[in-house]
Protein backbone atom coordinates (compact mmCIF):
# COMPACT_ATOMS: atom_id res chain seq x y z
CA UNK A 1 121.22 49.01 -54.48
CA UNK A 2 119.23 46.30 -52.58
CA UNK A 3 115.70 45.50 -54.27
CA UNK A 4 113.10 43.01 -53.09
CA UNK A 5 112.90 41.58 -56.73
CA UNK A 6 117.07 40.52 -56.48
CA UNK A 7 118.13 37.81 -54.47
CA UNK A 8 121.40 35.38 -54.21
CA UNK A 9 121.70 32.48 -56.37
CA UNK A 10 124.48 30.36 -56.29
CA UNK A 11 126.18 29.41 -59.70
CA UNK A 12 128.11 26.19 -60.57
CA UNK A 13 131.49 26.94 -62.69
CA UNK A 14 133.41 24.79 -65.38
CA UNK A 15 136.16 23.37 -63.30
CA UNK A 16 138.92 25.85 -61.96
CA UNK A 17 136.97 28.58 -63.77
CA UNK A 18 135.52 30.44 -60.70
CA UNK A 19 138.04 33.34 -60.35
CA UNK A 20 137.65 34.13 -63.94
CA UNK A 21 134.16 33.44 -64.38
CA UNK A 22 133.74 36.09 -61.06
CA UNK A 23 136.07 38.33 -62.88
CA UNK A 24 133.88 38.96 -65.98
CA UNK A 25 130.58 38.80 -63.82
CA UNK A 26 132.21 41.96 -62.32
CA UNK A 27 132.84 43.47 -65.83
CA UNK A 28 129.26 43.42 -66.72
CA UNK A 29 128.11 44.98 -64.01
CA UNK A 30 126.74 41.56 -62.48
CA UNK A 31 127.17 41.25 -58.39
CA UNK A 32 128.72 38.39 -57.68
CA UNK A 33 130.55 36.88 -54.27
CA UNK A 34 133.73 34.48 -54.58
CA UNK A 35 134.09 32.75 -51.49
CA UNK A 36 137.82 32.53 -50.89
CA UNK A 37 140.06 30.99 -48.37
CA UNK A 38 144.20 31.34 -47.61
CA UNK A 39 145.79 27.84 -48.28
CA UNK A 40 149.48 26.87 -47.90
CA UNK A 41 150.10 25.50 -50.95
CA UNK A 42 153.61 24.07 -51.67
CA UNK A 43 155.49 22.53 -54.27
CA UNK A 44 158.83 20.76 -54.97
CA UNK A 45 160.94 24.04 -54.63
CA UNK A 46 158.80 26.67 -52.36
CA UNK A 47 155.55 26.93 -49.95
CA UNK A 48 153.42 29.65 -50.94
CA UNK A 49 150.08 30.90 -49.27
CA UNK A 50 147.57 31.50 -51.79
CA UNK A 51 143.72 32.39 -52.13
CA UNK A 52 141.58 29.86 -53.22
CA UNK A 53 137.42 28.91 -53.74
CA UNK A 54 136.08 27.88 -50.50
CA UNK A 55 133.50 25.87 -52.16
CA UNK A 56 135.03 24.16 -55.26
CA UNK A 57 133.34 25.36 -58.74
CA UNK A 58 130.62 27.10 -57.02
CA UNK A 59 130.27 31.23 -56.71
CA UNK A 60 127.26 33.89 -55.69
CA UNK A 61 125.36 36.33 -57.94
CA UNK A 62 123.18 38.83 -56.82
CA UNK A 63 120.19 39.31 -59.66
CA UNK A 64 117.00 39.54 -60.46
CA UNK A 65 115.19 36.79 -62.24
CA UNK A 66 115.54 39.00 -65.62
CA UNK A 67 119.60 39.05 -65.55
CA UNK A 68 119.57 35.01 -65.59
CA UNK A 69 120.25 34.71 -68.99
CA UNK A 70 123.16 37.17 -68.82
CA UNK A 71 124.67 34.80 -66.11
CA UNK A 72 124.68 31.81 -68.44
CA UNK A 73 125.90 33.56 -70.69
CA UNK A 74 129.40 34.35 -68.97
CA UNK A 75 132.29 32.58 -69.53
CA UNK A 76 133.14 30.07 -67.47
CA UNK A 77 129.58 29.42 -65.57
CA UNK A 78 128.43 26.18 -66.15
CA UNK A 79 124.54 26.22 -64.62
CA UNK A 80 121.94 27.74 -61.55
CA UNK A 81 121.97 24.99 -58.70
CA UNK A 82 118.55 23.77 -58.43
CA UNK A 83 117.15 22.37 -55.27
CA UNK A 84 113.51 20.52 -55.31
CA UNK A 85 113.19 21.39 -59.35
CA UNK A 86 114.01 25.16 -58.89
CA UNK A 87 116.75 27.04 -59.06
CA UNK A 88 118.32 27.38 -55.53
CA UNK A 89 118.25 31.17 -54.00
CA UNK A 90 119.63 32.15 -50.74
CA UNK A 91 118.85 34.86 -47.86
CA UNK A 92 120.91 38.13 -47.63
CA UNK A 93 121.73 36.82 -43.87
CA UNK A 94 123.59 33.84 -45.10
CA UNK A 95 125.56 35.13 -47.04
CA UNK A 96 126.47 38.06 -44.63
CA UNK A 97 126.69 35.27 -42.43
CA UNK A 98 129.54 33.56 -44.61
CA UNK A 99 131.20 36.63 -45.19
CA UNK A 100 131.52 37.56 -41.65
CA UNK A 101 132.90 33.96 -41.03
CA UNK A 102 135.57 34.29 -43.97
CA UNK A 103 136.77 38.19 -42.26
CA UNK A 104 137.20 36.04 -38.73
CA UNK A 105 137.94 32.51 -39.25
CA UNK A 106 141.78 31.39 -41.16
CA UNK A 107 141.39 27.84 -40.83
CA UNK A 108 138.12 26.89 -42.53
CA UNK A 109 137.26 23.48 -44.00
CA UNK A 110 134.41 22.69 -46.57
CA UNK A 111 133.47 19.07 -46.05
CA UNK A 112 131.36 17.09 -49.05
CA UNK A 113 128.73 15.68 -46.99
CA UNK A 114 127.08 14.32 -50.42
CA UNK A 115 129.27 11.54 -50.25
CA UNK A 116 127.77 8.45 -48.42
CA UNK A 117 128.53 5.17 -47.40
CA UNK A 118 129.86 2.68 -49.51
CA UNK A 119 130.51 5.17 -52.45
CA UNK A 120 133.87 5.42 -54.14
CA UNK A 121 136.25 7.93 -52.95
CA UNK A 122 139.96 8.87 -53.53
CA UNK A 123 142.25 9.82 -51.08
CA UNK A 124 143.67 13.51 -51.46
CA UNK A 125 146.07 13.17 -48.71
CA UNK A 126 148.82 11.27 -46.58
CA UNK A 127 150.51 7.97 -47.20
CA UNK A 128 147.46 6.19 -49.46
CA UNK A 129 147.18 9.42 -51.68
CA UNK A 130 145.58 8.60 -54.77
CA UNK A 131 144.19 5.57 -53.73
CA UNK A 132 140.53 4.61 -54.69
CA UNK A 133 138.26 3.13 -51.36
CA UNK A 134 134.94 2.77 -50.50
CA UNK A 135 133.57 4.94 -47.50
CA UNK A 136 132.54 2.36 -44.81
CA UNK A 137 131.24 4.01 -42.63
CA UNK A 138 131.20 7.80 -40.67
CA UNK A 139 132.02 8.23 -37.23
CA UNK A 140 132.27 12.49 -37.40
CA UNK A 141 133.90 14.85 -39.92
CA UNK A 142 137.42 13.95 -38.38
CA UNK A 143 136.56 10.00 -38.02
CA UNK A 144 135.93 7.99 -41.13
CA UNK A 145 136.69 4.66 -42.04
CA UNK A 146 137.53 3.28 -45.60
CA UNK A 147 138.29 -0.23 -47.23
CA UNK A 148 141.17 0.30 -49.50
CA UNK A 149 140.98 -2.31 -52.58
CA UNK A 150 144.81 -3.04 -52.58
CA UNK A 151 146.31 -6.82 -53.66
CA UNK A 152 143.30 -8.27 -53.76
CA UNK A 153 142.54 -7.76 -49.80
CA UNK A 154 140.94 -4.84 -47.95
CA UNK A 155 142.46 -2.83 -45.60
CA UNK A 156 140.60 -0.23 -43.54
CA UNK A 157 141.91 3.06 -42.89
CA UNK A 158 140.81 5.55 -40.05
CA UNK A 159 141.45 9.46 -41.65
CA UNK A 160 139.45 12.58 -41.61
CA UNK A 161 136.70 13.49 -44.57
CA UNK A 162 138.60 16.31 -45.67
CA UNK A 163 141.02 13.73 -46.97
CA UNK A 164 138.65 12.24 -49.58
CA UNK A 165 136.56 13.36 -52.30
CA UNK A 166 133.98 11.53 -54.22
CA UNK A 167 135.24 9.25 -57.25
C-alpha cells in the first residue's frame, strides 16, 4: 500500500469540520490521519471526557499528487498548507512519530507558536477569560506576560500560552 509517488500532506479544514471532513476522506477511499486527543470537557450540569483535534482545523492525507483534486473536493476541507510557495508534505517518520506519541502520551498540549509579541490575543482561560491583550513578551511555553487593555490602564498578567490564542 506504500508507494514512493504518495506522501503526507497536511490539509486545513473549515472550522470544527475535521472529524467530518476525515469521515468522508475515509468513504472515498482517501487515507487520511485525524490527530486526536482525550479532553475533560465540562459543562454546567456534567464533566465528560471527549476526543478532540490535536491540532485545531488541520488533518493528514496520504496521496499522490494525482488525488489532490479529489481532496479539495471533500466536504469540509478548506486548502493544502503551503510552506515556501508549495504545498507542505511530510515524512512517513513524523507522522509515525506523532502517532506513537498520541498511543503513549494523555496529557498533550499544542502550543501556537505563530503568535508573537505585541500581537492581539484573547484569553481562553481563568479569571480574565475573554479578555483581549497584547503578548508582551515570552519567557517559555508556561511563562508569558500580557498587558490587558482594561479602564483605560494596563495591567500585566503572568499565565501560560496555552491560555491564549491569537485575535
Amino acid at each position: 500500500m506504500i508507494d514512493n509517488n504518495y506522501r503526507w500532506y497536511p490539509v486545513y479544514t473549515r472550522s470544527r469540520a475535521e472529524k467530518k471532513a476525515y469521515d468522508e476522506l475515509l468513504r472515498k477511499d482517501i487515507i487520511a490521519y485525524l490527530p486526536l486527543k482525550k479532553t475533560l470537557k465540562q459543562w454546567s450540569d456534567r464533566k465528560k471526557i471527549v476526543k478532540e483535534p490535536l491540532i485545531k482545523s488541520y488533518l493528514f492525507v496520504y496521496i499522490s499528487a494525482k488525488e489532490h483534486a479529489e481532496v479539495l473536493m471533500t466536504n469540509g476541507i478548506a486548502r493544502f498548507i503551503y510552506f515556501s510557495g508549495n504545498i507542505a508534505s511530510l515524512p512517513d517518520k513524523q507522522i509515525q512519530d506523532l502517532k506513537l506519541l498520541l498511543a503513549t502520551e494523555d496529557d498533550l498540549e499544542v502550543f501556537d507558536f505563530a503568535i508573537k509579541t505585541g500581537e492581539k490575543v484573547i484569553i481562553k482561560a481563568g479569571p480574565f477569560k475573554g479578555m483581549l491583550a497584547e503578548l508582551v513578551s515570552i519567557h517559555n511555553k508556561q511563562r508569558i506576560i500580557l498587558r490587558l487593555q482594561n479602564m483605560g490602564y494596563a495591567i500585566e498578567i503572568n499565565t501560560s500560552m496555552g491560555f491564549i490564542e491569537k485575535f
